[in-house]
Protein backbone atom coordinates (compact mmCIF):
# COMPACT_ATOMS: atom_id res chain seq x y z
CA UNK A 1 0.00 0.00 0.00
CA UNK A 2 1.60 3.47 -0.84
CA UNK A 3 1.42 5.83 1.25
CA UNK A 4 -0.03 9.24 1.13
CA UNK A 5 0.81 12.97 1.77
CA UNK A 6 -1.34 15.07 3.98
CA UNK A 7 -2.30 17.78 2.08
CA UNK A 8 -2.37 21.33 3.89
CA UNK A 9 -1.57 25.34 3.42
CA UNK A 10 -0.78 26.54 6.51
CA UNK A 11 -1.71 30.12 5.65
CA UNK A 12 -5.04 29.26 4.56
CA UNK A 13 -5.39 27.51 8.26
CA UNK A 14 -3.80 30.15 10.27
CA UNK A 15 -5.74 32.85 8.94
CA UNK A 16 -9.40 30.41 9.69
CA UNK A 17 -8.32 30.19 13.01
CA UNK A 18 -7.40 33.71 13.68
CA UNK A 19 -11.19 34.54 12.16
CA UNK A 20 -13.07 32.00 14.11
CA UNK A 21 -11.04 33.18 16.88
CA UNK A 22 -11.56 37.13 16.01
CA UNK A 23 -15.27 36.47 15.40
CA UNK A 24 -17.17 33.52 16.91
CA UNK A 25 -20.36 34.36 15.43
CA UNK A 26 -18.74 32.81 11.99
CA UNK A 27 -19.70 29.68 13.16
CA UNK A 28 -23.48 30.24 12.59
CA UNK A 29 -22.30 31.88 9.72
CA UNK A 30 -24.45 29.70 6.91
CA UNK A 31 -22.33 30.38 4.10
CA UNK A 32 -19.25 28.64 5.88
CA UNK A 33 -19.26 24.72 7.68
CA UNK A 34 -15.98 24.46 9.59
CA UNK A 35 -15.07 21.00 11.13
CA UNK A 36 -12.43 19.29 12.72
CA UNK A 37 -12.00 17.39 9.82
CA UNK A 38 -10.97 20.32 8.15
CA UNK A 39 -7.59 20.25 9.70
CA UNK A 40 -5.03 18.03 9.05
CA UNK A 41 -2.40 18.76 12.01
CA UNK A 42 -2.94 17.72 15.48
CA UNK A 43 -2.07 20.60 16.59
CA UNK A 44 -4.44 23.00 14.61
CA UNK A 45 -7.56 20.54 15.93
CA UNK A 46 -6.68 21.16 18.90
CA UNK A 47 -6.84 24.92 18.43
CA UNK A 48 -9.68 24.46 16.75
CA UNK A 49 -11.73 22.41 18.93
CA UNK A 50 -11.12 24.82 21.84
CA UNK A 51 -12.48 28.09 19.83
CA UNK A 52 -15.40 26.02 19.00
CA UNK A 53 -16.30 25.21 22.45
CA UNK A 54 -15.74 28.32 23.93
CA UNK A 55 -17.78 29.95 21.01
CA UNK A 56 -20.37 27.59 21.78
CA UNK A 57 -20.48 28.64 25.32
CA UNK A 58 -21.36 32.40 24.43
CA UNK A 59 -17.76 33.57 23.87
CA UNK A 60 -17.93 36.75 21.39
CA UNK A 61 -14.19 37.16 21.18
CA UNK A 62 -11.42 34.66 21.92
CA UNK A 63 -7.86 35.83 23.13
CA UNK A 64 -4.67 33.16 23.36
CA UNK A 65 -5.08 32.98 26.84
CA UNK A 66 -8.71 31.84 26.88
CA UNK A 67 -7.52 28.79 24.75
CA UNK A 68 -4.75 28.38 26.78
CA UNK A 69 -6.79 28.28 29.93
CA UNK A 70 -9.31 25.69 28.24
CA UNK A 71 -6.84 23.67 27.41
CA UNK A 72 -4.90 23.37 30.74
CA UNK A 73 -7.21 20.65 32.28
CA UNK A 74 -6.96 18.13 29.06
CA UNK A 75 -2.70 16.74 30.02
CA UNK A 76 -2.55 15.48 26.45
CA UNK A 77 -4.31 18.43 24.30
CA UNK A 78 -2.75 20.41 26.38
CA UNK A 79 1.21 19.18 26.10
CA UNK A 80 0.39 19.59 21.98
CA UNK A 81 -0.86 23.41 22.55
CA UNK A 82 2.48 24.10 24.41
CA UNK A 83 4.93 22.07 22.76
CA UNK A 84 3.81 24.16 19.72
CA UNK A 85 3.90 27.47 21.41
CA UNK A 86 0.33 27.61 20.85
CA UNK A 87 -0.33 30.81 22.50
CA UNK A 88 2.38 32.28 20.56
CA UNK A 89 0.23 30.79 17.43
CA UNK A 90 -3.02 32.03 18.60
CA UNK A 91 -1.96 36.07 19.53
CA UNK A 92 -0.27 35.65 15.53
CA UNK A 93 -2.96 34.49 13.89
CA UNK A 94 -5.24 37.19 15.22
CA UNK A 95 -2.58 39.55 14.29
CA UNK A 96 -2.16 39.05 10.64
CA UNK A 97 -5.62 37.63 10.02
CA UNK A 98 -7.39 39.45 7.48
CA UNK A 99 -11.00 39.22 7.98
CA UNK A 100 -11.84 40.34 3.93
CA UNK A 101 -10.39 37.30 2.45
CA UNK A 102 -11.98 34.60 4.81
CA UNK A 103 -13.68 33.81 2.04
CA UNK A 104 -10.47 32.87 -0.11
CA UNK A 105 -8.69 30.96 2.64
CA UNK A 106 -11.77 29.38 3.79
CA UNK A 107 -11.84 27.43 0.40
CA UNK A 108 -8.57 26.44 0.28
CA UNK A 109 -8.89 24.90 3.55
CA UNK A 110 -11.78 22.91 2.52
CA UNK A 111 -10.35 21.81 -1.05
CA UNK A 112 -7.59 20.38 0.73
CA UNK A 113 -9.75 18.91 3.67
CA UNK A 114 -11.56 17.26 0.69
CA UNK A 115 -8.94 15.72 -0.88
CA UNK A 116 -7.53 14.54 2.53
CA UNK A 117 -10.64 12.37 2.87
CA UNK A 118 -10.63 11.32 -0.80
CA UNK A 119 -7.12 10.04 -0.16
CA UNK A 120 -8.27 7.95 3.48
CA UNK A 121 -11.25 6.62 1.32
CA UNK A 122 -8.49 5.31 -1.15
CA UNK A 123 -9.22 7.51 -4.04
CA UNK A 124 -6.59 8.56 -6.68
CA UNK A 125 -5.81 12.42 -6.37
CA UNK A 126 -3.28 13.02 -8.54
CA UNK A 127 -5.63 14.19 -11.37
CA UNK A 128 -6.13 17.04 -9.47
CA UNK A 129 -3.42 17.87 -6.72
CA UNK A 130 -0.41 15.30 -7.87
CA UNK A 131 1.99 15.82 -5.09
CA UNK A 132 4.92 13.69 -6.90
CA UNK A 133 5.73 16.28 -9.61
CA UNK A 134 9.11 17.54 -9.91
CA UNK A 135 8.85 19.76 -12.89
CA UNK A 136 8.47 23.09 -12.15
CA UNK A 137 6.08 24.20 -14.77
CA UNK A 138 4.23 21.13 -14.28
CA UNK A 139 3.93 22.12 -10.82
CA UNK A 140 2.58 25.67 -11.43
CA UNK A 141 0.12 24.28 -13.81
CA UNK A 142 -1.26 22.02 -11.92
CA UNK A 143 -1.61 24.48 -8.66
CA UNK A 144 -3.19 26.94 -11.20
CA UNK A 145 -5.88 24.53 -12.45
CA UNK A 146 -6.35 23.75 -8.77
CA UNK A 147 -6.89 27.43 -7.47
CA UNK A 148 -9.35 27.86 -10.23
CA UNK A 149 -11.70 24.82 -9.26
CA UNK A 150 -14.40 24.88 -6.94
CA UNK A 151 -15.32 22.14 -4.60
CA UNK A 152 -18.36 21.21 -7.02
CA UNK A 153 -16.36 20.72 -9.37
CA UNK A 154 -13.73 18.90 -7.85
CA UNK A 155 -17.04 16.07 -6.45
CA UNK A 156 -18.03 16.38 -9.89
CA UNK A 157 -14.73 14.69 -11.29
CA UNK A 158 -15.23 11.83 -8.69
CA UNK A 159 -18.78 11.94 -9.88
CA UNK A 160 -17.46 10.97 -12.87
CA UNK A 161 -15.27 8.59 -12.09
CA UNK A 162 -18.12 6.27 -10.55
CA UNK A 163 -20.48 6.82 -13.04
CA UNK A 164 -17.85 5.20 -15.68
CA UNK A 165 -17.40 2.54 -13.11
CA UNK A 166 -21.04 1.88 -12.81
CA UNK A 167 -21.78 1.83 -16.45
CA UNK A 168 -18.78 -0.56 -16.80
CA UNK A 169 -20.22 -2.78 -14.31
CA UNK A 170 -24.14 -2.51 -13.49
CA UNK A 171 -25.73 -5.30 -13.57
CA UNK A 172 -27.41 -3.48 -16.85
CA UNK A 173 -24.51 -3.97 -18.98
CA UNK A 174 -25.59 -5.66 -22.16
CA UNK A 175 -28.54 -3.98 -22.38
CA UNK A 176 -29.62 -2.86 -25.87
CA UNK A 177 -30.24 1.51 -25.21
CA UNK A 178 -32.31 3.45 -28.15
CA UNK A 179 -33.82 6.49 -28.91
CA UNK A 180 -37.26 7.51 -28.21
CA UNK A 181 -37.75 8.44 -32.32
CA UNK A 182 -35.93 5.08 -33.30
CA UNK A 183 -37.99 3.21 -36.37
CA UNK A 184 -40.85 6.56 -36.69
CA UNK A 185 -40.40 6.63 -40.30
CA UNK A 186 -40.71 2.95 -40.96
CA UNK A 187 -43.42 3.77 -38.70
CA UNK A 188 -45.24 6.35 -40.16
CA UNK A 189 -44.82 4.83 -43.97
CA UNK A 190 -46.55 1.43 -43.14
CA UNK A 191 -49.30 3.39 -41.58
CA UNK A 192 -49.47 5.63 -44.99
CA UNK A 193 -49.93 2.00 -46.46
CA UNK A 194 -52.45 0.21 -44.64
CA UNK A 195 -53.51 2.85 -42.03
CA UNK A 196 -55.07 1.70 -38.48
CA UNK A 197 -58.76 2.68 -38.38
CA UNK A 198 -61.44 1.47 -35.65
CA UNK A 199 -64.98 2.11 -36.09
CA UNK A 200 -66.37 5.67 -35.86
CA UNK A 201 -66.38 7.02 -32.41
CA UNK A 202 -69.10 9.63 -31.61
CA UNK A 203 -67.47 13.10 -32.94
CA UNK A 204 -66.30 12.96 -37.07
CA UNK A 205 -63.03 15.13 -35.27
CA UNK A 206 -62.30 12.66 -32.27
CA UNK A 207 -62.71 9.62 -35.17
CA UNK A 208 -60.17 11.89 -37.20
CA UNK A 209 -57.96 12.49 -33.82
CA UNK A 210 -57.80 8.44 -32.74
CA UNK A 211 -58.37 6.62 -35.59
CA UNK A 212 -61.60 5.42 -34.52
CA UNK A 213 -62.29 3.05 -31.60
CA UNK A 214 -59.18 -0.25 -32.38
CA UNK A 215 -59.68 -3.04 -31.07
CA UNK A 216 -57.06 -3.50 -27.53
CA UNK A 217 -57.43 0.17 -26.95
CA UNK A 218 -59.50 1.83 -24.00
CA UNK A 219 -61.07 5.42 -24.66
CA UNK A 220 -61.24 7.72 -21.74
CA UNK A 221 -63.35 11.10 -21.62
CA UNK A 222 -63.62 13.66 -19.48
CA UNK A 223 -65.55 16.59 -18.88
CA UNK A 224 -67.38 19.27 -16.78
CA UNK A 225 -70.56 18.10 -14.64
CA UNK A 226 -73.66 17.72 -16.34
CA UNK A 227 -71.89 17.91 -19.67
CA UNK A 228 -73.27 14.50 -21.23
CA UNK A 229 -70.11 12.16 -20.62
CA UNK A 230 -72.53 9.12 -19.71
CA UNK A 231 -74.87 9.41 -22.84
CA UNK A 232 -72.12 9.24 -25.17
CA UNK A 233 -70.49 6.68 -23.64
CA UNK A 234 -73.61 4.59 -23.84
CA UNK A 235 -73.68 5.54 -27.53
CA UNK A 236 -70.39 4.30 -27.74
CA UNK A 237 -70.83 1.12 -26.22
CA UNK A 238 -74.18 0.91 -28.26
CA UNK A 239 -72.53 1.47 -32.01
């Protein structure tokens, strides 16, 4: 089994977690989902776990020191947040965090997080983040493609991908597919050649409209209240 590369821009986290941090109310935010999942590092779960707790215990701005002091009872969480100066981390994130391009950072983080879990599910990235290149303008190609793609369209290639494997492999292989108009003009000439006719149904125009009354073929009429429908059905049945 090879093995894979954890995919993450630490900018693009750094600057999340110095806006979640900033501004807890982003969380209820609907046009963002943040998750743990969304982070890659230990470390930066940690982090992000804590502003998410205290946010969802009525916090309305987080400093260092409030993570810090979250953290303190949890030995293990707590070693990672100091062993990676995390308060350090915190007060520069809020420092250099720039609120305007959320937006920007926020999808990088989640087109990586993405790709992260394509990769644990098994699933061949390298069409669209291929981590093995060496050339450099293979490189910047590839990152430019990838900047330019949303996260629809990035499910929409895997989309793809099962789709072909489906029609490769459903149980409906072998099964002849045609058109809806397939065999209308062989159609339409024998019918110019010996057409279909029934007997005369009530009106010359609905004789005209159905070809009569066929045999194998059931007639249905409807109709406002009181408008006759059971007398000419009778006369129907009758001729």
């Amino acid at each position: 089994m090879t093995s894979t590369t954890i995919l993450n821009d630490k900018m693009a986290v750094l600057q999340v977690l110095g806006c979640l941090a900033k501004n807890p109310s982003l969380f209820s935010n609907k046009d963002y989902k943040f998750h743990v999942d969304d982070f890659a590092e230990q470390f930066h779960r940690i982090v992000f776990g804590a502003i998410e707790h205290l946010a969802a215990n009525g916090a309305e701005k987080i400093a260092a020191i409030d993570i810090d002091q979250f953290l303190a009872p949890y030995s293990v969480q707590y070693k990672v947040f100091s062993d990676n100066k995390g308060i350090e981390y915190v007060m520069q994130a809020m420092e250099m965090v720039e609120e305007d391009n959320l937006k920007y950072y926020y999808h990088i983080l989640k087109k990586f997080s993405l790709l992260n879990q394509m990769q644990s599910l098994g699933l061949d990235i390298t069409p669209i983040y291929d981590t093995t290149l060496t050339d450099p303008k293979k490189i910047t190609k590839m990152q430019d493609r990838f900047n330019e793609m949303s996260l629809d369209e990035i499910l929409g290639y895997y989309d793809s991908v099962l789709l072909n494997l489906k029609q490769k492999f459903s149980k409906m292989e072998g099964i002849e597919e045609s058109a809806g108009g397939d065999g209308l003009l062989d159609l339409i000439s024998s019918l110019e050649k010996t057409p279909e006719m029934g007997l005369p149904l009530i009106s010359a125009k609905m004789t005209t409209m159905f070809r009569g009354r066929r045999l194998k073929k059931f007639y249905m009429e409807s109709g406002a209240q009181g408008t006759g429908k059971s007398r000419r059905a009778a006369g129907e049945a009758c001729n």
